[in-house]
N, C-alpha and C. Protein backbone atom coordinates (compact mmCIF):
# COMPACT_ATOMS: atom_id res chain seq x y z
N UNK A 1 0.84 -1.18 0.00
CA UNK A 1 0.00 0.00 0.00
C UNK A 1 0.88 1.24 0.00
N UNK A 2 0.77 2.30 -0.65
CA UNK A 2 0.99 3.76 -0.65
C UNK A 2 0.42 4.59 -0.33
N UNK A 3 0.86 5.13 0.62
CA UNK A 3 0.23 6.11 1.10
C UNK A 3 0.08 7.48 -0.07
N UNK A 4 -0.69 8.76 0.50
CA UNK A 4 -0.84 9.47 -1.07
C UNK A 4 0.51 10.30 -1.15
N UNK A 5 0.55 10.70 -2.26
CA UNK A 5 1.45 11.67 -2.43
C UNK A 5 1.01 13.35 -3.00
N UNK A 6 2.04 14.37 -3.04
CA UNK A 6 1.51 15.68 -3.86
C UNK A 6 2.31 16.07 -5.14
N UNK A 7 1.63 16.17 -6.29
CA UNK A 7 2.71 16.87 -7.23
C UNK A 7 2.52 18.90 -7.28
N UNK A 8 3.74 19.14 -6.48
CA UNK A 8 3.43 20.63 -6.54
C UNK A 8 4.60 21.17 -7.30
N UNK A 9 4.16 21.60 -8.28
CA UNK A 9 4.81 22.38 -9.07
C UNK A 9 5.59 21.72 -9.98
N UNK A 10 5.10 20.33 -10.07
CA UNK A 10 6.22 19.64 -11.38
C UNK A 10 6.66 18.76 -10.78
N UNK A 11 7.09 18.99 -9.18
CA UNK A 11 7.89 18.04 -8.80
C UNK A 11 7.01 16.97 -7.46
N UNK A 12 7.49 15.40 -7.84
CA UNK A 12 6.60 14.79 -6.91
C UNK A 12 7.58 14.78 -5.52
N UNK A 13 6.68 15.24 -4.48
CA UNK A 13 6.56 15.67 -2.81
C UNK A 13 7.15 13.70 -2.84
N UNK A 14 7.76 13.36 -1.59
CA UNK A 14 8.34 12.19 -1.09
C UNK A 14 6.88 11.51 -0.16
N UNK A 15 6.85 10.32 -0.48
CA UNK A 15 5.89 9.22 0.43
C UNK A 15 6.25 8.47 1.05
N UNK A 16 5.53 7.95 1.30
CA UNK A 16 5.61 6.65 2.17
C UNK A 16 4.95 5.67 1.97
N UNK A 17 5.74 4.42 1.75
CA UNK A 17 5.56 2.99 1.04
C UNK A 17 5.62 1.93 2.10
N UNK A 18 4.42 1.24 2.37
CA UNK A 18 4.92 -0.06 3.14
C UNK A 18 5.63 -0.95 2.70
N UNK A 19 6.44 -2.04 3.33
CA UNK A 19 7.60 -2.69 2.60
C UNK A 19 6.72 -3.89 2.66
N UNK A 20 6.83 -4.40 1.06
CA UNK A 20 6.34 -5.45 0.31
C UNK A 20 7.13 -6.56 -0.13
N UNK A 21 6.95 -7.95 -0.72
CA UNK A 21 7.95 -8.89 -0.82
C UNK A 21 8.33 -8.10 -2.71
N UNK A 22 8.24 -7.37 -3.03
CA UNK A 22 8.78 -6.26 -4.35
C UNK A 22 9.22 -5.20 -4.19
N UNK A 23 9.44 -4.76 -2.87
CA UNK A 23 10.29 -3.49 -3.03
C UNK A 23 11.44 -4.15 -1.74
N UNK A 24 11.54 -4.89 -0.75
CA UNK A 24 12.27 -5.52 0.20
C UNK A 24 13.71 -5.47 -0.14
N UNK A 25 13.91 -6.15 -1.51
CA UNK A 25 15.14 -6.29 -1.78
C UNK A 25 15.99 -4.80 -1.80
N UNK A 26 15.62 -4.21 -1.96
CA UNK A 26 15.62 -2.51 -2.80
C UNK A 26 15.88 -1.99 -1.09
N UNK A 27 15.08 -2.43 -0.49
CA UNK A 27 15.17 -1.81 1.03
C UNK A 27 16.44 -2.25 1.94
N UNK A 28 16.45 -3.48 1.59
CA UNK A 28 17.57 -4.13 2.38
C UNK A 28 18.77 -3.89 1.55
N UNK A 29 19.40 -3.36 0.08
CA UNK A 29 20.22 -2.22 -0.07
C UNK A 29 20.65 -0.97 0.06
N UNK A 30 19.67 -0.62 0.46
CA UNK A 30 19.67 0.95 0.96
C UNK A 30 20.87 1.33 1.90
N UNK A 31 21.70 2.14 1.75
CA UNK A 31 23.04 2.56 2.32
C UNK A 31 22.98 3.89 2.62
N UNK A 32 23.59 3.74 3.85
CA UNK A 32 24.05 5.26 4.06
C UNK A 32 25.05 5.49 3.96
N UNK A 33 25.80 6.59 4.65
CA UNK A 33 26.99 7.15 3.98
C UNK A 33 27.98 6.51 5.07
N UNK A 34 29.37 6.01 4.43
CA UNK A 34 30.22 4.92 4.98
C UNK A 34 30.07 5.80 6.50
N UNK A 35 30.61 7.25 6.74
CA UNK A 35 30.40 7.54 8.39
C UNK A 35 29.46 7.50 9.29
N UNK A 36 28.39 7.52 8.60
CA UNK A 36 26.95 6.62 9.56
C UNK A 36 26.88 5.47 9.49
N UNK A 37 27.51 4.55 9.18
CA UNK A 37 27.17 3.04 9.70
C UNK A 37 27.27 2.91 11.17
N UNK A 38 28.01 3.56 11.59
CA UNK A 38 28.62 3.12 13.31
C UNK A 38 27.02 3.68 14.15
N UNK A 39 25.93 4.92 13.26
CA UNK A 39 25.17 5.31 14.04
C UNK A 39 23.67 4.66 13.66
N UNK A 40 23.68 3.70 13.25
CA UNK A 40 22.24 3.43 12.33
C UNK A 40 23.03 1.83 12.16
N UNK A 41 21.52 1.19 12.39
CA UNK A 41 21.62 -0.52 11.78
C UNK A 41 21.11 -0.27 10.35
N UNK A 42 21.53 -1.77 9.63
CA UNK A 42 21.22 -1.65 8.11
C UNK A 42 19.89 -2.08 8.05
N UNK A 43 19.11 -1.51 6.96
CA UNK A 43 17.46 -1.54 7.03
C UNK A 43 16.90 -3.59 6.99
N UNK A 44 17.61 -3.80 6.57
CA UNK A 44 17.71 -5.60 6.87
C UNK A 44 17.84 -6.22 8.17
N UNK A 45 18.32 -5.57 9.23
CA UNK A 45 18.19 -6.18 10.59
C UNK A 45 16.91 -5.18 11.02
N UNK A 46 16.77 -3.74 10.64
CA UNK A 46 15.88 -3.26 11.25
C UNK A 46 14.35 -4.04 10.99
N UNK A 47 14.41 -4.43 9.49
CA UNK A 47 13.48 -5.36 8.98
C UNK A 47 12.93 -6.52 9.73
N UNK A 48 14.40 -6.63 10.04
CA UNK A 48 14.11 -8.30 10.93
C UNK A 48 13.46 -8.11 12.81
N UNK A 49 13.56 -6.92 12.79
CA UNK A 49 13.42 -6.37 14.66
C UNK A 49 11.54 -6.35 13.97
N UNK A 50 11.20 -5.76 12.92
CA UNK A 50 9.61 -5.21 12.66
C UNK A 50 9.17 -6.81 12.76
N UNK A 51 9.76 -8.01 12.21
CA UNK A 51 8.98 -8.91 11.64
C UNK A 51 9.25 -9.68 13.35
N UNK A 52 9.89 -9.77 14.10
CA UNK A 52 10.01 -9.93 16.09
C UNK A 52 8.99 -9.61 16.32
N UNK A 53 8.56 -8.21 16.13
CA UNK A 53 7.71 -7.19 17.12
C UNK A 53 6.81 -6.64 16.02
N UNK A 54 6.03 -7.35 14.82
CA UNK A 54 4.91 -6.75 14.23
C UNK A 54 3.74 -6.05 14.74
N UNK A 55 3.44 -5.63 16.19
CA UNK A 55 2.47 -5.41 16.65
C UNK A 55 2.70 -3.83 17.23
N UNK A 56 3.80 -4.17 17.52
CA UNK A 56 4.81 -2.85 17.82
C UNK A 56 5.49 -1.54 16.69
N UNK A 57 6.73 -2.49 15.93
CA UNK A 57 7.05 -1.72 14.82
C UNK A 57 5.91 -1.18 13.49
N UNK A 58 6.68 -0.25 12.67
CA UNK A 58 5.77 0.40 11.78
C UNK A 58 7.06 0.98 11.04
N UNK A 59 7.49 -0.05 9.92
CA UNK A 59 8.65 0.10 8.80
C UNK A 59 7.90 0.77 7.93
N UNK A 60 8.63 1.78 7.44
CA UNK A 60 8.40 2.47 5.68
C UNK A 60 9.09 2.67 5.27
N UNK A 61 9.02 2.76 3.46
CA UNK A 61 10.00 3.21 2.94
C UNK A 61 9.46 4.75 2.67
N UNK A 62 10.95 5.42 1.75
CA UNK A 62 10.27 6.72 2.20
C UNK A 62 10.91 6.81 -0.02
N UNK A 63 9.71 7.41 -0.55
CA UNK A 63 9.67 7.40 -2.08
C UNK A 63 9.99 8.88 -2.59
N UNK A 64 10.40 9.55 -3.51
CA UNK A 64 9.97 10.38 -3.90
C UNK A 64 10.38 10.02 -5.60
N UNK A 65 9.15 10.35 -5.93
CA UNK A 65 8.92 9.78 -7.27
C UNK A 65 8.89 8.24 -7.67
N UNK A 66 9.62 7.43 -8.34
CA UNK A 66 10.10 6.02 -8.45
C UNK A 66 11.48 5.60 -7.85
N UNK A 67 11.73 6.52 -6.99
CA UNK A 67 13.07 6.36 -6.80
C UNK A 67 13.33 6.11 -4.87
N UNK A 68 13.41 4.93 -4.16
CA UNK A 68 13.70 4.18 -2.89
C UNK A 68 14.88 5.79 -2.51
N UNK A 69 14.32 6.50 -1.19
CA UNK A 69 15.44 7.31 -0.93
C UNK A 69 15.75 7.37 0.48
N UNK A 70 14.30 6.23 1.17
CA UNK A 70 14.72 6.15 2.92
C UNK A 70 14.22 5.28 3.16
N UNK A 71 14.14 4.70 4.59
CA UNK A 71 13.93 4.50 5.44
C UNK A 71 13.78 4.54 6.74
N UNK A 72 12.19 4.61 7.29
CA UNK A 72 11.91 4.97 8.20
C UNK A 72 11.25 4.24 9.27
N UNK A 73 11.46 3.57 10.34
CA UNK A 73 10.79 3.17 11.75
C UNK A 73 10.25 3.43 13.11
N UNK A 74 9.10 3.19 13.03
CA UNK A 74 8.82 4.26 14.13
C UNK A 74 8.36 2.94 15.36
N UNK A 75 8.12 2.98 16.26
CA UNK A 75 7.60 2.05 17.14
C UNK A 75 6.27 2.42 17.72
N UNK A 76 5.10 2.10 18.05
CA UNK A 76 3.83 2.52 18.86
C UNK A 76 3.51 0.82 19.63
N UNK A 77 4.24 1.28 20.97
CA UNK A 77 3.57 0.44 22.20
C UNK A 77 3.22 1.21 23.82
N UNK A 78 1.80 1.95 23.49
CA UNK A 78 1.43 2.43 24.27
C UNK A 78 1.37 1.88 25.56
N UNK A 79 1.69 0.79 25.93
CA UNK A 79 1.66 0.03 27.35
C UNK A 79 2.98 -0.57 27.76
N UNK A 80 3.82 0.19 26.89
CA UNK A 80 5.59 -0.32 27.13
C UNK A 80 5.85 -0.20 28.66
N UNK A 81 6.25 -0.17 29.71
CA UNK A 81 6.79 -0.09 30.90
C UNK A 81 8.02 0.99 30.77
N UNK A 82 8.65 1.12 29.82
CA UNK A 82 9.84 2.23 29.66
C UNK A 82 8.91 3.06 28.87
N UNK A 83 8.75 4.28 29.37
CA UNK A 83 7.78 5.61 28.57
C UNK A 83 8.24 5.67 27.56
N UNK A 84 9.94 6.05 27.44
CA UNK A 84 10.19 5.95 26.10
C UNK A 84 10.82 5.46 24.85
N UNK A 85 9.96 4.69 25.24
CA UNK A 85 9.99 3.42 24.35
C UNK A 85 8.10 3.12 23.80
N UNK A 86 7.34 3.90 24.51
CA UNK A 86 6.25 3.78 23.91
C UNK A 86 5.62 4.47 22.66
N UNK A 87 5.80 5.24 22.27
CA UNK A 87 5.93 6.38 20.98
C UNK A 87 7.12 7.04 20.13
N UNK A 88 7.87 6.54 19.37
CA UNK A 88 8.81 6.94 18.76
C UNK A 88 9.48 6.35 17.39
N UNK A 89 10.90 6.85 17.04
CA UNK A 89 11.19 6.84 15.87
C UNK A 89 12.50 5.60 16.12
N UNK A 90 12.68 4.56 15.67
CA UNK A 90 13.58 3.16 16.19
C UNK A 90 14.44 3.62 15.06
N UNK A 91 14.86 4.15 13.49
CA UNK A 91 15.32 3.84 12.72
C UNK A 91 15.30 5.43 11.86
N UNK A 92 16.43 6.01 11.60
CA UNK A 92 16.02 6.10 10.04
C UNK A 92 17.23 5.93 9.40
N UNK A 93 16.91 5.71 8.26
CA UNK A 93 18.46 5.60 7.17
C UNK A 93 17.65 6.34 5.77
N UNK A 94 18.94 7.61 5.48
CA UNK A 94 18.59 7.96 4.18
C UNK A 94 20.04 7.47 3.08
N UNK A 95 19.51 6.98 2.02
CA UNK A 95 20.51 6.73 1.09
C UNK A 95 21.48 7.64 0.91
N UNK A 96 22.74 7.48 0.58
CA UNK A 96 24.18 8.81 1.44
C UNK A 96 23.25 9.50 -0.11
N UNK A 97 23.10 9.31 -1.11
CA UNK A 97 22.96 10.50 -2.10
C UNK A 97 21.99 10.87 -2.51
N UNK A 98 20.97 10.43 -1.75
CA UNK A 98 20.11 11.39 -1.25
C UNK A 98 19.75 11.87 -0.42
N UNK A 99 20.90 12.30 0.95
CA UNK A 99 20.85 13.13 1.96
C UNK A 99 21.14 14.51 1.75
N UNK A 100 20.53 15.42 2.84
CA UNK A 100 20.31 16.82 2.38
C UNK A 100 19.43 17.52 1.59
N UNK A 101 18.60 16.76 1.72
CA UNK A 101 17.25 17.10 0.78
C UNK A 101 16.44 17.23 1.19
N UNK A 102 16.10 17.01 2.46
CA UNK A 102 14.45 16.96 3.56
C UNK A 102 14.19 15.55 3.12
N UNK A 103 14.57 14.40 2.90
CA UNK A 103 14.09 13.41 3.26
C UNK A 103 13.98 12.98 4.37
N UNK A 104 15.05 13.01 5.19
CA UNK A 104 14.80 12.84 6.77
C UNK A 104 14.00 13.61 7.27
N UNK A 105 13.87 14.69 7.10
CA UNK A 105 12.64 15.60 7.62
C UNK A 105 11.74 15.20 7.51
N UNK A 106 11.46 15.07 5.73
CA UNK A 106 9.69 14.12 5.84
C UNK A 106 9.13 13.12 6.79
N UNK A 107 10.22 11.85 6.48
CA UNK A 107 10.12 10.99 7.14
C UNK A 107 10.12 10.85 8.60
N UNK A 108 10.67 11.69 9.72
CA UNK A 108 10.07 12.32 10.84
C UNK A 108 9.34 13.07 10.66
N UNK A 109 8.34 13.93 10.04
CA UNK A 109 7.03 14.25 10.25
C UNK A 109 6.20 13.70 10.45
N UNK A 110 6.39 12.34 8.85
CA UNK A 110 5.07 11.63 9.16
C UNK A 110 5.21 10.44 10.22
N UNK A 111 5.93 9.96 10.77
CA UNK A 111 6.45 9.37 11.73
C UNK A 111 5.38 10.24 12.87
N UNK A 112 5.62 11.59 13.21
CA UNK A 112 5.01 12.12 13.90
C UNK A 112 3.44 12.30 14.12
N UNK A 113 3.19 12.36 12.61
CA UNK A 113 1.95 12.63 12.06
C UNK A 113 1.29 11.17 12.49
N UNK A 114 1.85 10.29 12.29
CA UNK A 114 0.91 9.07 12.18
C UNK A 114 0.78 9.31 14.02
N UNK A 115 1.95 9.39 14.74
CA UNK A 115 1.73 9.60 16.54
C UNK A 115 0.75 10.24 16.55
N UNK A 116 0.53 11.37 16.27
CA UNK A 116 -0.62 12.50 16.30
C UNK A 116 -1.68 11.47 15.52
N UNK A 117 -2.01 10.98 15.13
CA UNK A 117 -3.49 10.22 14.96
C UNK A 117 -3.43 9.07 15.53
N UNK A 118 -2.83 8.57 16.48
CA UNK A 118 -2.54 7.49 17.40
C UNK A 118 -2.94 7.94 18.44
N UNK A 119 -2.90 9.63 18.64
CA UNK A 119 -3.15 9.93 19.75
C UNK A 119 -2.17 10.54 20.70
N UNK A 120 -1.02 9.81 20.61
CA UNK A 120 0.35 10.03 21.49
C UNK A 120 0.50 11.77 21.66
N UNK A 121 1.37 12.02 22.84
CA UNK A 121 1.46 13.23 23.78
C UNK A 121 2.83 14.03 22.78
N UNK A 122 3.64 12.57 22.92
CA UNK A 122 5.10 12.82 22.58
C UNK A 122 5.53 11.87 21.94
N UNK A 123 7.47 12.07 21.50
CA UNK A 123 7.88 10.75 20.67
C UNK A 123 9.01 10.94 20.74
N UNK A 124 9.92 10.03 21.16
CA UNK A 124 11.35 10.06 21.27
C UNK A 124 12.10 9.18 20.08
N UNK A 125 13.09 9.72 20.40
CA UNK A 125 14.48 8.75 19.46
C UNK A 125 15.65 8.87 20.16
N UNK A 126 16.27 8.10 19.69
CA UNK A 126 17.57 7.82 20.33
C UNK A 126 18.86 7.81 19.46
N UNK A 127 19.79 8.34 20.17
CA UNK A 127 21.27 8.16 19.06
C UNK A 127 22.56 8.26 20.01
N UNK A 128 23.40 7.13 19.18
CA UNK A 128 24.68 7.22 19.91
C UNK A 128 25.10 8.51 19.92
N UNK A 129 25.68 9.21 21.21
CA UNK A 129 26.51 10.39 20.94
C UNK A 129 27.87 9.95 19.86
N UNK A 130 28.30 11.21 19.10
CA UNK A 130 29.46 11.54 18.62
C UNK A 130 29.70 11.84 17.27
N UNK A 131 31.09 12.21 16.62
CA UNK A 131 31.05 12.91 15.59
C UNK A 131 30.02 13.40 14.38
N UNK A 132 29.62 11.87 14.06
CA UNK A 132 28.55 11.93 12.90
C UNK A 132 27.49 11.39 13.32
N UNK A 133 27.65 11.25 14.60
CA UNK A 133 26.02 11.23 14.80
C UNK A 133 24.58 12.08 14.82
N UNK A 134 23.32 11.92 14.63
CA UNK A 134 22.37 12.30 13.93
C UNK A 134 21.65 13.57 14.86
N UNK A 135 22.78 13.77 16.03
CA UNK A 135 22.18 14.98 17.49
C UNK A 135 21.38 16.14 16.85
N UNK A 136 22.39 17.05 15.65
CA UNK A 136 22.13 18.44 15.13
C UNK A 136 20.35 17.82 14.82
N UNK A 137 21.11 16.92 13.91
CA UNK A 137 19.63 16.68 13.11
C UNK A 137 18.42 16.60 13.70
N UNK A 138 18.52 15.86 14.82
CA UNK A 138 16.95 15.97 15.88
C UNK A 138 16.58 16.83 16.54
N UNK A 139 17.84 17.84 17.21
CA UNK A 139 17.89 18.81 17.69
C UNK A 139 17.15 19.90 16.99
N UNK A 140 17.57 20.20 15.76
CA UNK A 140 16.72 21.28 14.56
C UNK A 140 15.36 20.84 14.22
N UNK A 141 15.08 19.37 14.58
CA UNK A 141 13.13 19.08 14.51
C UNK A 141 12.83 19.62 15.78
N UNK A 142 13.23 19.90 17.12
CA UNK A 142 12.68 19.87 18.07
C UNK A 142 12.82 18.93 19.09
N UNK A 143 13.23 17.72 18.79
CA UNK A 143 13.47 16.92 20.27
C UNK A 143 14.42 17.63 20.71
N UNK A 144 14.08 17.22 22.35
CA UNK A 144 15.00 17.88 23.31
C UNK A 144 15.72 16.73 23.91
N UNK A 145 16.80 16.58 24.36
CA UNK A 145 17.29 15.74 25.28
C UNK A 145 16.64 14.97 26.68
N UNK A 146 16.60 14.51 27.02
CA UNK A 146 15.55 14.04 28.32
C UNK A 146 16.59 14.00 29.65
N UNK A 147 18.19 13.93 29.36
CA UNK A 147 18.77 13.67 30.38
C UNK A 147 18.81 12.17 30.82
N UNK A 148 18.20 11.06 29.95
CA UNK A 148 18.31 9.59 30.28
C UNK A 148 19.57 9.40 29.31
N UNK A 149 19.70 8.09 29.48
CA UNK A 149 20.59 7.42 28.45
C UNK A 149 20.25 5.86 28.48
N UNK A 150 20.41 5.30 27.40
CA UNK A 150 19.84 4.05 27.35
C UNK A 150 20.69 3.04 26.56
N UNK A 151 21.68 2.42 27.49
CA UNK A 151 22.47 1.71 27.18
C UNK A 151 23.42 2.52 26.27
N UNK A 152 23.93 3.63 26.49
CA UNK A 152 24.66 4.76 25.90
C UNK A 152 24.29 5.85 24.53
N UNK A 153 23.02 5.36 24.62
CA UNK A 153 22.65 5.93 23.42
C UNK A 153 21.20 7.23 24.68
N UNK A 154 21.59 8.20 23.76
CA UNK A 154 20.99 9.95 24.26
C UNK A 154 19.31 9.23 23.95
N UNK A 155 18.72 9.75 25.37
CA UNK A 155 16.85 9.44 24.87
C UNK A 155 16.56 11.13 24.94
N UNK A 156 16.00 11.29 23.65
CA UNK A 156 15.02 12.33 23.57
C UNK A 156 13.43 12.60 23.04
N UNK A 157 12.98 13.61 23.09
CA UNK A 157 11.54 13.67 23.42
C UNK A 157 11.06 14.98 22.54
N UNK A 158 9.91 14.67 21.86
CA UNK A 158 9.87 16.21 20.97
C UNK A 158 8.15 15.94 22.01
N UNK A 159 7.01 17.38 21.79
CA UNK A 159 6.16 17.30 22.62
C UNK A 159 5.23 16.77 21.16
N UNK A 160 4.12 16.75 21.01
CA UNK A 160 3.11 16.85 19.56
C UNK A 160 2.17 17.75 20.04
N UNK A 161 1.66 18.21 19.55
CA UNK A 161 -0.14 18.90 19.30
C UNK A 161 -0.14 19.38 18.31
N UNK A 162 -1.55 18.87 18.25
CA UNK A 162 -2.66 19.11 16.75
C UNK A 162 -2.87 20.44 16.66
N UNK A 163 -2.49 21.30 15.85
CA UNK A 163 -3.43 22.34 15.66
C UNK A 163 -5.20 22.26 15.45
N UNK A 164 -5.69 23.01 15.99
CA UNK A 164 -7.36 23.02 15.66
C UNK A 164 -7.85 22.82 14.59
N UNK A 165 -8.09 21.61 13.84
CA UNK A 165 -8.98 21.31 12.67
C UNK A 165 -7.92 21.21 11.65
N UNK A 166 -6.46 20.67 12.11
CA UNK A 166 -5.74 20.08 11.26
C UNK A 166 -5.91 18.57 11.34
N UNK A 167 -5.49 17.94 9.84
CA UNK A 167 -5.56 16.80 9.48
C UNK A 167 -4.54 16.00 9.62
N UNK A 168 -4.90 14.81 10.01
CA UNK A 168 -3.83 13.60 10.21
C UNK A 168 -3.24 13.79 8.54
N UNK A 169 -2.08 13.54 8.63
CA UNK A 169 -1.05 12.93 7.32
C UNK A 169 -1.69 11.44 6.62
N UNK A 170 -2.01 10.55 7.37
CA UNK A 170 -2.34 9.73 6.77
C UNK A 170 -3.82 9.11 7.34
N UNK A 171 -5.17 8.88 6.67
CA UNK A 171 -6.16 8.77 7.16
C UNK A 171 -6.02 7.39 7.48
């Protein structure tokens, strides 16, 4: 299934694709750039954590046009015992050449967006501290640090709310 997409102005806006036994292979190549490997698993084990915990995880790929340019994981287990671990983002990987484009951006929105029609307050992610790790990047969406750490990796927390008579991203 595909979720919808927008063509504004010529150019098609990036989606989100559930992973199918026809686009899988395509997913489980997906690379990032050789200095993020140390901060991100490859979308093939993350694959394999969704198909553990199907009830939990929520894998996408992230499209713009015909062309595979992310991957994105979010987790929703509202009755987790660790808070945060109940609403959040487990994964993303953007292909190294197509980073710098707002693909990661998208793909944490709607990550968010889908929380916000789940209901959820908030949504964390997590990342190893250091050089090339993904801090700036979450930092400039809005998560804040929480001051935990979880098995050495930084837990942070962005807040959500709906604006008045705005629409979920995905119905």
């Amino acid at each position: 299934m595909s979720y919808p997409r927008a063509n504004v102005g010529g150019m098609t806006t990036p989606r989100l694709v559930e992973v199918t036994k026809d686009n899988v292979g395509a997913a489980c190549a997906l690379s990032v750039a050789p200095h993020q490997r140390d901060y991100v698993a490859p979308v093939a084990r993350s694959l394999a954590e969704a198909y553990a915990q199907p009830d939990v995880a929520w894998p996408r790929l992230v499209y713009a046009g015909d062309d595979l340019v992310g991957f994105v994981m979010a987790a929703f287990d509202p009755d987790c015992p660790i808070d945060y671990f109940r609403c959040g983002i487990w994964r993303l990987n953007i292909a190294a050449e197509h980073q710098k484009k707002g693909y990661g951006r998208f793909a944490v929105e709607a990550v968010l967006a889908e929380a916000r029609r789940r209901g959820s307050e908030s949504a964390t992610v997590l990342w190893v501290p250091g050089e090339h790790s993904p801090e700036q990047f979450y930092l400039r969406l809005g998560f804040e640090p929480t001051g935990q750490l979880h098995e050495g990796e930084v837990v942070a927390r962005i807040r959500l709310c709906t604006p008045p008579g705005a629409l979920p991203y995905f119905a």
